[in-house]
Protein backbone atom coordinates (compact mmCIF):
# COMPACT_ATOMS: atom_id res chain seq x y z
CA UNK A 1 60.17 10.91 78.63
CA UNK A 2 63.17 11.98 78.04
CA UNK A 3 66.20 14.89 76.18
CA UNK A 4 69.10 14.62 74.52
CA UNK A 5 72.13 16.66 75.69
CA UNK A 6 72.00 18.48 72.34
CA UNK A 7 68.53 19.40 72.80
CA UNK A 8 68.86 20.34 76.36
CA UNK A 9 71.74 22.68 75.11
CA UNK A 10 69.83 24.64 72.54
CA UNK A 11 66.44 24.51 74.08
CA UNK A 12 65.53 25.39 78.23
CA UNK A 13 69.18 24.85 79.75
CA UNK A 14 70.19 28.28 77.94
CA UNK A 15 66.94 30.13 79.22
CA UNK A 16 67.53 28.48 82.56
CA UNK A 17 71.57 30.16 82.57
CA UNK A 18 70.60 33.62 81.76
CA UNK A 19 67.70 33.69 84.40
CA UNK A 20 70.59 32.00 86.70
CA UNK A 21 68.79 29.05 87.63
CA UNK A 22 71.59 27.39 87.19
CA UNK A 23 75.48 29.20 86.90
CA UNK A 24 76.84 26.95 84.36
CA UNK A 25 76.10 24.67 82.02
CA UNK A 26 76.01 20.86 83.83
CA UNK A 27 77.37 19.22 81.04
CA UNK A 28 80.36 21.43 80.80
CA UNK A 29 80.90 22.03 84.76
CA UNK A 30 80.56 20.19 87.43
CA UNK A 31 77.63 21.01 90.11
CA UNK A 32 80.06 21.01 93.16
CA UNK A 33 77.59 21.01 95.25
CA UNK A 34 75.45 18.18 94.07
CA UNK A 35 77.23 16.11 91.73
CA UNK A 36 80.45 16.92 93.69
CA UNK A 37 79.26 15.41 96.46
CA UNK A 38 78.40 12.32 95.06
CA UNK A 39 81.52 11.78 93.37
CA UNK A 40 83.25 12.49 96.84
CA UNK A 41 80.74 9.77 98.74
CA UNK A 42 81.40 7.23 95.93
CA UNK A 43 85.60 7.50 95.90
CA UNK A 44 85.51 7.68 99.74
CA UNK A 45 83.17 4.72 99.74
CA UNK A 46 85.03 2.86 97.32
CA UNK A 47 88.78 3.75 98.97
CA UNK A 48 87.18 2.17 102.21
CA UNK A 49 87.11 -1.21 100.56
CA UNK A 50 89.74 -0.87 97.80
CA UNK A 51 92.14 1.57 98.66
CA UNK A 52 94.25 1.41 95.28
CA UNK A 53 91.28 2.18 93.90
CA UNK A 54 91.58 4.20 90.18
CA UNK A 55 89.28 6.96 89.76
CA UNK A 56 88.85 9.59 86.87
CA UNK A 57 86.68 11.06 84.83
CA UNK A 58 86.48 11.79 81.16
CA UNK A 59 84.31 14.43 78.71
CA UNK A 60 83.50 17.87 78.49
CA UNK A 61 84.32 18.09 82.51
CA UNK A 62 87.81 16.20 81.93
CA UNK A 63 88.71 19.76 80.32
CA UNK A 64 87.12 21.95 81.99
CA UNK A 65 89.49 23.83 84.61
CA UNK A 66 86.59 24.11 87.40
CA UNK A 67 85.46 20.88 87.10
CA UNK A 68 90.11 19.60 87.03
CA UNK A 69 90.25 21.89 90.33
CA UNK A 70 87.33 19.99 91.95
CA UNK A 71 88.94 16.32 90.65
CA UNK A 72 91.88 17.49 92.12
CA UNK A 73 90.31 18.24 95.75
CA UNK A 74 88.72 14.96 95.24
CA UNK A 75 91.81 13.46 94.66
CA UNK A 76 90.69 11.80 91.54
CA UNK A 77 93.59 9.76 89.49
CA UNK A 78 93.08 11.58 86.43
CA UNK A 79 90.81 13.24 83.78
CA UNK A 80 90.61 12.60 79.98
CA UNK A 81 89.78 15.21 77.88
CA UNK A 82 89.05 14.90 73.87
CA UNK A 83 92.87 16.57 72.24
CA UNK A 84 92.10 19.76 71.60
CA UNK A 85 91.38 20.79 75.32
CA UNK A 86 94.55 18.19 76.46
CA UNK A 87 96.72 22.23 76.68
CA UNK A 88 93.92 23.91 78.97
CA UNK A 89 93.67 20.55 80.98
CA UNK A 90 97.11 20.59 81.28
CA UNK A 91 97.62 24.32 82.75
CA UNK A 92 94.03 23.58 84.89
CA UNK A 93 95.57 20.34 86.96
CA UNK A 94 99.15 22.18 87.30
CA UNK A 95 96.86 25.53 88.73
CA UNK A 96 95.23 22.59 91.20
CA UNK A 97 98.41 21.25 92.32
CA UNK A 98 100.11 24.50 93.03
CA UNK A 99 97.28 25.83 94.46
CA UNK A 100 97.27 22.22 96.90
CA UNK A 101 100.96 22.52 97.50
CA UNK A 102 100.25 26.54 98.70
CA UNK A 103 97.69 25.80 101.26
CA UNK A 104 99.47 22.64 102.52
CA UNK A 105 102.77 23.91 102.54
């Protein structure tokens, strides 16, 4: 068994937001807890044997400011975003640097 993103969107995952099951939509955000962690396991992982090692993401979460602060922390290489969110994306990983520079500097 299984659902489309599309169907997931316009059937349970909105019923499951407004009771607060879940905060945000996972295809939009990134679960920091969760999904976070498993990106951070799998770049620290990966760094251990290849420490040049390019990683990014791309999608809905490549333009998503939330999601750019927590590829930031990450210290992912970059995001990808589809054009018209490349402004927002922009502003989001120049918040996450600033906000890095602050508390290290």
């Amino acid at each position: 068994f299984g659902i489309s993103r599309d169907d997931a969107e316009a059937g349970f995952l909105i019923e499951y937001m407004e009771k607060e099951i879940l905060p945000d939509n996972p295809f939009a955000v990134i679960d920091r807890d969760g999904v976070g962690l498993l990106m951070k396991m799998a770049i620290e992982k990966g760094r251990s044997v290849r420490p040049d090692l390019e990683c990014g993401i791309c999608g809905e979460h490549g333009g998503d400011p939330e999601s750019i602060q927590l590829c930031h922390e990450l210290g992912l290489t970059y995001v990808s975003c589809s054009p018209f969110r490349i402004p927002v994306a922009r502003l989001a990983a120049a918040h996450a640097a600033l906000r890095d520079k602050k508390t290290k500097g």
